[in-house]
Protein backbone atom coordinates (compact mmCIF):
# COMPACT_ATOMS: atom_id res chain seq x y z
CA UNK A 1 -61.39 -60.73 -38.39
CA UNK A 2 -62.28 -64.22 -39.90
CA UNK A 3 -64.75 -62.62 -42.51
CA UNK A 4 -61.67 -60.82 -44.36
CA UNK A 5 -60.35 -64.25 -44.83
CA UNK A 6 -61.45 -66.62 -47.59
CA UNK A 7 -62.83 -69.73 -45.94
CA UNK A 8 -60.80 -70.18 -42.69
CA UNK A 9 -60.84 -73.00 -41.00
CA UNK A 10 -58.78 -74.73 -37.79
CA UNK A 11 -56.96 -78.21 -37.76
CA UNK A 12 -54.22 -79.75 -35.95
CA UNK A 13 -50.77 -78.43 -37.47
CA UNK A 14 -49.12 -81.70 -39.42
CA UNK A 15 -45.25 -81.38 -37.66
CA UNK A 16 -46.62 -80.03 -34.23
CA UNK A 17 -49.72 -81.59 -33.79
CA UNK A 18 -51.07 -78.02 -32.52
CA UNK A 19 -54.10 -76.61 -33.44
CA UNK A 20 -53.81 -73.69 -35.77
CA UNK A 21 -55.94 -71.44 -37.81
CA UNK A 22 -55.51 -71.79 -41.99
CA UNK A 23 -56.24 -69.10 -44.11
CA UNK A 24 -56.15 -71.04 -48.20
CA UNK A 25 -54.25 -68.36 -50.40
CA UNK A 26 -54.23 -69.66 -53.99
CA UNK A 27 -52.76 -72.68 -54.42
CA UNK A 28 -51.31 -72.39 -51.18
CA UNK A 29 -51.93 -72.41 -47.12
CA UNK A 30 -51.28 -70.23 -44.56
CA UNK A 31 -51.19 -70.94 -41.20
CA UNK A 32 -51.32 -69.20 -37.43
CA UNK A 33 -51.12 -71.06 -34.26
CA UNK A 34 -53.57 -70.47 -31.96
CA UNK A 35 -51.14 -69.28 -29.21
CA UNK A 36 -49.93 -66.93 -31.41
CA UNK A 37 -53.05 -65.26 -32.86
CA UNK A 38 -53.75 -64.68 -29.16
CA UNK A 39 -50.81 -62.71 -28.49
CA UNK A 40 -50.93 -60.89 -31.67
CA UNK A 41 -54.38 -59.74 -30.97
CA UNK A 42 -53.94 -59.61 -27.02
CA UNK A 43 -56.31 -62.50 -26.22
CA UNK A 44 -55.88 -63.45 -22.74
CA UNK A 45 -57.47 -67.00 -21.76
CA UNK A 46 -60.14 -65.80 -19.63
CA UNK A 47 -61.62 -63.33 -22.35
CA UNK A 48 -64.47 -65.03 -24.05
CA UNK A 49 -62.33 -64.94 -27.12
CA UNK A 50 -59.77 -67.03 -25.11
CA UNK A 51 -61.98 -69.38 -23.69
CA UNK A 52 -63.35 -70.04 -27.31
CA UNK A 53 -60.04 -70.22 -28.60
CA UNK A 54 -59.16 -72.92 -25.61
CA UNK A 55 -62.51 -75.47 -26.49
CA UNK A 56 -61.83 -75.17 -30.26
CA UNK A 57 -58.32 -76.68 -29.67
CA UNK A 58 -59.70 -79.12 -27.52
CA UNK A 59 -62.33 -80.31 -30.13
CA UNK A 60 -59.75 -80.63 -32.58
CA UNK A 61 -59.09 -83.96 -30.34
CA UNK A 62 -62.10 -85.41 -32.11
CA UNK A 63 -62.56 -83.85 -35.49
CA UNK A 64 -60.49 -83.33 -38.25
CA UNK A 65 -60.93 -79.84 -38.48
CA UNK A 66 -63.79 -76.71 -37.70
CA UNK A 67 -64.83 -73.97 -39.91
CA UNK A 68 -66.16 -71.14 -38.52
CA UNK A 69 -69.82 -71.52 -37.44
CA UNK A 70 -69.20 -75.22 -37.47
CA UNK A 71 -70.63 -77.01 -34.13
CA UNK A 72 -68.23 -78.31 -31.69
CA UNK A 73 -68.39 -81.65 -30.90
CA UNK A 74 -70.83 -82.83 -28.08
CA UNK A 75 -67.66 -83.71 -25.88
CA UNK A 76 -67.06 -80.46 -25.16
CA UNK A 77 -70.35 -78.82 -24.72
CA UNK A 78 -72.14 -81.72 -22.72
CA UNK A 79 -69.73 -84.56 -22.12
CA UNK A 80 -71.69 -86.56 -24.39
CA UNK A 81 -70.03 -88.69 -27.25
CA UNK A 82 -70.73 -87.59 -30.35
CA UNK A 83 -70.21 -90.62 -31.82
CA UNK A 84 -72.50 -93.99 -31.25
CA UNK A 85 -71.86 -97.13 -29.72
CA UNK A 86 -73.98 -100.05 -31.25
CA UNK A 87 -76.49 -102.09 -29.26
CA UNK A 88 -73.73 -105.12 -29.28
CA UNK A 89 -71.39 -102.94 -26.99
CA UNK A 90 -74.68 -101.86 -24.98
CA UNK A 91 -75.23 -105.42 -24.03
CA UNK A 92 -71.82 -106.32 -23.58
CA UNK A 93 -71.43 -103.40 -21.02
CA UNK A 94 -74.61 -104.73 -19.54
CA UNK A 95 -73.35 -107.93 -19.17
CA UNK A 96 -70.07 -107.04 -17.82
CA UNK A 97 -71.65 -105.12 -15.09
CA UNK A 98 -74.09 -108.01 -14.50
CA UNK A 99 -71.10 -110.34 -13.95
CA UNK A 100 -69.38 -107.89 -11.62
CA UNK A 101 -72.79 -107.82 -9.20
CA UNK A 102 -72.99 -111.98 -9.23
CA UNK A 103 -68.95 -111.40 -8.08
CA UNK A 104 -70.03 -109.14 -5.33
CA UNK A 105 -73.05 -111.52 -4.47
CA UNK A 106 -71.17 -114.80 -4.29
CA UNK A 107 -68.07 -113.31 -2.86
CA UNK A 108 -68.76 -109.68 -1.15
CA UNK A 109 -65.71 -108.19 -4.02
CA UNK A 110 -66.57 -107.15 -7.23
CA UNK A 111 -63.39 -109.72 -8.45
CA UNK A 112 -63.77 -110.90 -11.78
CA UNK A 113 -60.79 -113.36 -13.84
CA UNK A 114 -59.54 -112.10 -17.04
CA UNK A 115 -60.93 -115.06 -18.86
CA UNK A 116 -64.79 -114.64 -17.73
CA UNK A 117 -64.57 -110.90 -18.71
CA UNK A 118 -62.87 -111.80 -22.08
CA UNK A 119 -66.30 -114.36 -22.07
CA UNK A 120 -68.34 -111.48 -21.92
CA UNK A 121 -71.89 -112.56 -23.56
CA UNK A 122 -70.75 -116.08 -22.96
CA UNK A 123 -71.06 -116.32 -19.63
CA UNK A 124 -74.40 -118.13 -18.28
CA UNK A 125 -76.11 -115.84 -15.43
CA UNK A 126 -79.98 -116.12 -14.33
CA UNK A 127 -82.55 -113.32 -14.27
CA UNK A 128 -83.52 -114.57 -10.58
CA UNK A 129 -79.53 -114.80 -9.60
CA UNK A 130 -79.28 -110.79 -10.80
CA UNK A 131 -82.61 -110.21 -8.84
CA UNK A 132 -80.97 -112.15 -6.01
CA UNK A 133 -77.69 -109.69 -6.41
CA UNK A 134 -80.20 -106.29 -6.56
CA UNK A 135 -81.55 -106.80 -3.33
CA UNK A 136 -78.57 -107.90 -1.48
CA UNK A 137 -76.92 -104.72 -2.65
CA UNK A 138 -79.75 -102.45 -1.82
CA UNK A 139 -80.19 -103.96 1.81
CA UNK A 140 -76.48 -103.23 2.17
CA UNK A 141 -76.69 -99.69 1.08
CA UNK A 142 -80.06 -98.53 1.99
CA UNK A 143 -82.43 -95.80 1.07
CA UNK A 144 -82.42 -97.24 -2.58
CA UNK A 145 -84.65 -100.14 -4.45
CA UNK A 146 -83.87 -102.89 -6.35
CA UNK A 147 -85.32 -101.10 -9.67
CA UNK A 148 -83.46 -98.00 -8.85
CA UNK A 149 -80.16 -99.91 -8.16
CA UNK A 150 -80.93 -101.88 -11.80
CA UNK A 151 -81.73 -98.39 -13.78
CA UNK A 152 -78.59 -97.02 -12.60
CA UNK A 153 -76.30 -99.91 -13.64
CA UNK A 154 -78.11 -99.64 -16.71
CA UNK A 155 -77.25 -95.67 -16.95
CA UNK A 156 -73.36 -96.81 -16.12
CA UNK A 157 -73.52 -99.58 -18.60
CA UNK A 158 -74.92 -97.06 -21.71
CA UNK A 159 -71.67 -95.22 -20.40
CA UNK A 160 -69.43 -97.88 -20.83
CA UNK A 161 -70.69 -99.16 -23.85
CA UNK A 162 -68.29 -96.74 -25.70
CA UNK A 163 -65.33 -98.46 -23.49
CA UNK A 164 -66.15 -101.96 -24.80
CA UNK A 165 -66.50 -100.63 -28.53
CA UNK A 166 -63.20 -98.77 -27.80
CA UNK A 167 -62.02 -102.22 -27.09
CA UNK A 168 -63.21 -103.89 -30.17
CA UNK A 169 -61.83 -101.38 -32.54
CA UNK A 170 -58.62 -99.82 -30.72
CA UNK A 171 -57.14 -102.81 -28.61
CA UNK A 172 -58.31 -106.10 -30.75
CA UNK A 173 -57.18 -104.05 -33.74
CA UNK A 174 -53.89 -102.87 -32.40
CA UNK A 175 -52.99 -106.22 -31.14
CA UNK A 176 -53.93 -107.75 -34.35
CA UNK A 177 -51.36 -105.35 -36.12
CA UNK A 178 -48.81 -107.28 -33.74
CA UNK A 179 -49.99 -110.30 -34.89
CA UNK A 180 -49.37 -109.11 -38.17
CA UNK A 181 -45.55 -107.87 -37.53
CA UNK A 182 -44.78 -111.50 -35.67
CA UNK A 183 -45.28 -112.58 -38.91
CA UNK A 184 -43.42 -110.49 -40.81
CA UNK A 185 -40.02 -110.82 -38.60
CA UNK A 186 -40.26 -114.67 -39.08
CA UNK A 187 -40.70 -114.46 -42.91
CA UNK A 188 -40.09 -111.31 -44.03
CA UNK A 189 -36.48 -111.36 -45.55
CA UNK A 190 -34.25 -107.99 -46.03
CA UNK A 191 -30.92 -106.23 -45.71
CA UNK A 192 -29.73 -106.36 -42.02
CA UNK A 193 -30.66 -102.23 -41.80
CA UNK A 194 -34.52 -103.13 -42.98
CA UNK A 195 -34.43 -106.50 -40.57
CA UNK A 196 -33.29 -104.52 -37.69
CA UNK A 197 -35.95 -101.71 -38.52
CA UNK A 198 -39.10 -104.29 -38.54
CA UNK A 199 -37.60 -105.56 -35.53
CA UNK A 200 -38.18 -102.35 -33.69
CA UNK A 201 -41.17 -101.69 -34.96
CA UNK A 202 -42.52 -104.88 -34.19
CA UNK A 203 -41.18 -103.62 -29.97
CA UNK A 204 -42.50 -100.36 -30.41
CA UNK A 205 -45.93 -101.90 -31.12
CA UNK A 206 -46.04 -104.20 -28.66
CA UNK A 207 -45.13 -101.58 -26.35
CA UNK A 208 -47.62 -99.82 -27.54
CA UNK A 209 -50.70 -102.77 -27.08
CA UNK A 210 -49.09 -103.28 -23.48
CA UNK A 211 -49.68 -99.23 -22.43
CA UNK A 212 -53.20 -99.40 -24.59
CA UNK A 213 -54.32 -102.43 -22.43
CA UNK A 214 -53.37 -100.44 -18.97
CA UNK A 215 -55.58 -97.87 -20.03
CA UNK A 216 -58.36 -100.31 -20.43
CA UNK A 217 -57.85 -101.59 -17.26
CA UNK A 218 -57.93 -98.81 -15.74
CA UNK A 219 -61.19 -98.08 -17.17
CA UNK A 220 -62.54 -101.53 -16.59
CA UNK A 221 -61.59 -101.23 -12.59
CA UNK A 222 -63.62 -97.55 -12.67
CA UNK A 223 -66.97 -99.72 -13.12
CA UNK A 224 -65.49 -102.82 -10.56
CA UNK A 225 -67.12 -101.22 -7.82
CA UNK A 226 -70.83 -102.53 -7.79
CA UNK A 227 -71.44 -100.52 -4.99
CA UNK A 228 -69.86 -97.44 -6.12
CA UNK A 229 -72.13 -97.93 -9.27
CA UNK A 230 -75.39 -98.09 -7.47
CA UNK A 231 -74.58 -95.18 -5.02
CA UNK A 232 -72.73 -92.62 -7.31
CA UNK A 233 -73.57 -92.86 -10.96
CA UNK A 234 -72.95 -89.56 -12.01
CA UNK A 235 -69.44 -89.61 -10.43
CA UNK A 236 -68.69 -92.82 -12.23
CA UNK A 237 -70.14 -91.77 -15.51
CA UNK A 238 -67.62 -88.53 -15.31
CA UNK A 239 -64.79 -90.90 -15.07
CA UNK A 240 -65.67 -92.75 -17.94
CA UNK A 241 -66.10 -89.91 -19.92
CA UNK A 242 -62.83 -88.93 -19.30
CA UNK A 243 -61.41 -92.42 -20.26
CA UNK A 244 -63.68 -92.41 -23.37
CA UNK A 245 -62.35 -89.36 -24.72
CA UNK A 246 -58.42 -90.28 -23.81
CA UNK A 247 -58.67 -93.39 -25.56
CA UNK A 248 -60.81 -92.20 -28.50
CA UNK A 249 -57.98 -89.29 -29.00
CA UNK A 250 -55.97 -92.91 -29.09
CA UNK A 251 -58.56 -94.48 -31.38
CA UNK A 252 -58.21 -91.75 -33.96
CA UNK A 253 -53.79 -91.65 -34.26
CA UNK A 254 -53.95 -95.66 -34.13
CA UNK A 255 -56.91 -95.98 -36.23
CA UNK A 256 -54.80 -95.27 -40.00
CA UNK A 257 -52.03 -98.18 -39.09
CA UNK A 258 -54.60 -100.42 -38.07
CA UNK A 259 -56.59 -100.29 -41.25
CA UNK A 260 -53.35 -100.41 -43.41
CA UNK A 261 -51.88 -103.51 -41.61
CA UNK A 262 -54.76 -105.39 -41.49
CA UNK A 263 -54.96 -104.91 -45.29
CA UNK A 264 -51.75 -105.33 -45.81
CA UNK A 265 -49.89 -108.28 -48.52
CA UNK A 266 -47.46 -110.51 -47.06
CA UNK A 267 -45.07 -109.65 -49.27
CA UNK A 268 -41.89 -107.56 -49.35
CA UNK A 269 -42.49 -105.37 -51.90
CA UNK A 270 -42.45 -101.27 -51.58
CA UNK A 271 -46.18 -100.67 -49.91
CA UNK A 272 -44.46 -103.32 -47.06
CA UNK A 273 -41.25 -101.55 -46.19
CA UNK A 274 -42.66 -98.11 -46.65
CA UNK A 275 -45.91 -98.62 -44.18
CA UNK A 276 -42.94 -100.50 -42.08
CA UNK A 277 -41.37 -97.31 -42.07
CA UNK A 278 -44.64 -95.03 -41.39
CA UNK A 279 -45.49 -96.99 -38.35
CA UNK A 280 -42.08 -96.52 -37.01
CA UNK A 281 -42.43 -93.07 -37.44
CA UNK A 282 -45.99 -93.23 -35.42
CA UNK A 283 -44.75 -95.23 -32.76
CA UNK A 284 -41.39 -94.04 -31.91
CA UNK A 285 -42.07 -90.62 -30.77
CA UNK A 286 -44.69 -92.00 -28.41
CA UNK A 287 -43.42 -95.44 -26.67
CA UNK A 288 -39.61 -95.35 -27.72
CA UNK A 289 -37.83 -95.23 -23.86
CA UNK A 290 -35.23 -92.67 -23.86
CA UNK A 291 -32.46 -92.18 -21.29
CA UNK A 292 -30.74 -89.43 -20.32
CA UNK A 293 -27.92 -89.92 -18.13
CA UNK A 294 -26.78 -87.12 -16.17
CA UNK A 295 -25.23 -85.90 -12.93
CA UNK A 296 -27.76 -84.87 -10.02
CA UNK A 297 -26.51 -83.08 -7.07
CA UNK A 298 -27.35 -85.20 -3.82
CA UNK A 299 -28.76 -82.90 -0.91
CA UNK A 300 -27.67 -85.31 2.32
CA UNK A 301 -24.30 -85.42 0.98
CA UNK A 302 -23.71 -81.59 0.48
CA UNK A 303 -23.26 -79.39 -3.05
CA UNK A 304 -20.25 -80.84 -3.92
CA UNK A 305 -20.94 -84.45 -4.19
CA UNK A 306 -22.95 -85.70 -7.16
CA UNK A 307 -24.21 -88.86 -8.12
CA UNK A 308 -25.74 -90.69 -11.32
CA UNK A 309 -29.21 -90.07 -12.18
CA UNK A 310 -31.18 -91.12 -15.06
CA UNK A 311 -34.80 -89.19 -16.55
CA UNK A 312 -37.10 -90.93 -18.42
């Protein structure tokens, strides 16, 4: 089928954001969704065609778009990343895990503060203080060494590596785009209608940095667990994976605004107000809270009785 089309390829439809087959036709494009082709040719998801069909709409999550014959990206074939994390982010996982075994050693929790993780590479720790932490943590658990208990922390930290460079270019460069928008609501100077639109985009973003830094967390607390670490790597290392590719999906939508506004003029000129207006457009759609207020039947006080409800 794709050989009696000129130079097909698949990318994630612009309005929908689903993944969809183009087909270039002159100077124009024409495009099928991937749900659809299925039913038109009777693809059901289990046929090898299907299941094909399934992992090239997942890979779209981390490229642009896939001709036919291209690769698919590592992600899906192997749960590697098919991107690299430098040796900075290496060594700042390393050290991050380091500080969570001196927690466990001095205190029997892997309990870190916020400020000695935001330290990270800062922090003074000894090589015999670490040694000191191995063994305790191996005589706890048993059947393992202290070199085996260090190469798997190393194995989790070359995981989380992509986490902490995540971090550096996602989070730090989302929440210096609010830094950015502070500014721009005290200085920035407009009709009421272009005010009250900064204003909400300035929320929106915030919002935003708030639900990007739970996600964090939550990855951060998946590698807490010293002990977990040592005794089951491979379960760990799954986790992060998954929490690597969420937030790299993330990384990739964010990634556009983040460049612009860090470029971006202090000025209020037409590049200002129209990127104003393109982030609103990002950000809405995903962190705007919308209420719907409707009635909901109430089963303990029979059919007839109803009472306020409201969905998120």
């Amino acid at each position: 089928m794709f050989s009696s089309f000129a130079s097909p390829f698949f990318r994630v439809s612009d309005v929908e954001r689903k993944p969809v087959l183009v087909i270039p036709m002159d100077d124009r494009e024409a495009s099928l969704s991937i749900t659809g082709m299925m039913r038109e040719f009777r693809i059901t998801s289990s046929d090898k065609d299907g299941i094909m069909l399934a992992m090239v709409g997942e890979a779209l999550d981390f490229v642009t778009g896939l001709r036919i014959g291209d690769w698919l990206p590592t992600e899906i074939l192997t749960g590697e990343a098919s991107w690299v994390a430098d040796e900075a982010f290496q060594e700042r996982a390393l050290v991050r895990l380091n500080l969570y075994l001196l927690a466990w050693m001095s205190s029997g929790t892997s309990l870190v503060a916020r400020d000695a993780l935001c330290r990270v590479g800062q922090v003074e720790m000894s090589a015999e203080d670490l040694t000191t932490g191995l063994r305790l943590v191996t005589s706890k658990l048993g059947g393992i060494t202290p070199d085996e208990a260090l190469t798997r922390i190393r194995q989790v930290a070359n995981e989380f590596a992509y986490i902490e460079a995540l971090r550096d270019g996602l989070l730090r460069g989302a929440a210096r785009m609010v830094t950015t928008l502070d500014r721009l609501v005290r200085t920035l100077h407009g009709d009421t209608a272009r005010k009250d639109l900064l204003a909400q985009v300035r929320r929106l973003a915030a919002v935003g940095v708030a639900d990007l830094q739970g996600r964090f967390d939550t990855a951060d607390r998946t590698v807490a667990d010293i002990e977990e670490v040592v005794t089951s790597p491979d379960a760990v290392i799954r986790t992060l994976r998954w929490h690597r590719d969420s937030l790299y999906v993330r990384c990739r939508a964010w990634d556009r605004y983040v460049v612009e506004w860090g470029t971006l003029e202090m000025k209020p000129n037409a590049r200002t107000w129209q990127l104003i207006h393109e982030t609103y457009c990002f950000l809405a759609p995903r962190f705007m809270t919308i209420v719907e207020w409707r009635s909901v039947p109430d089963p303990s006080t029979g059919p007839s009785a109803d009472r306020s409800g409201m969905a998120w």
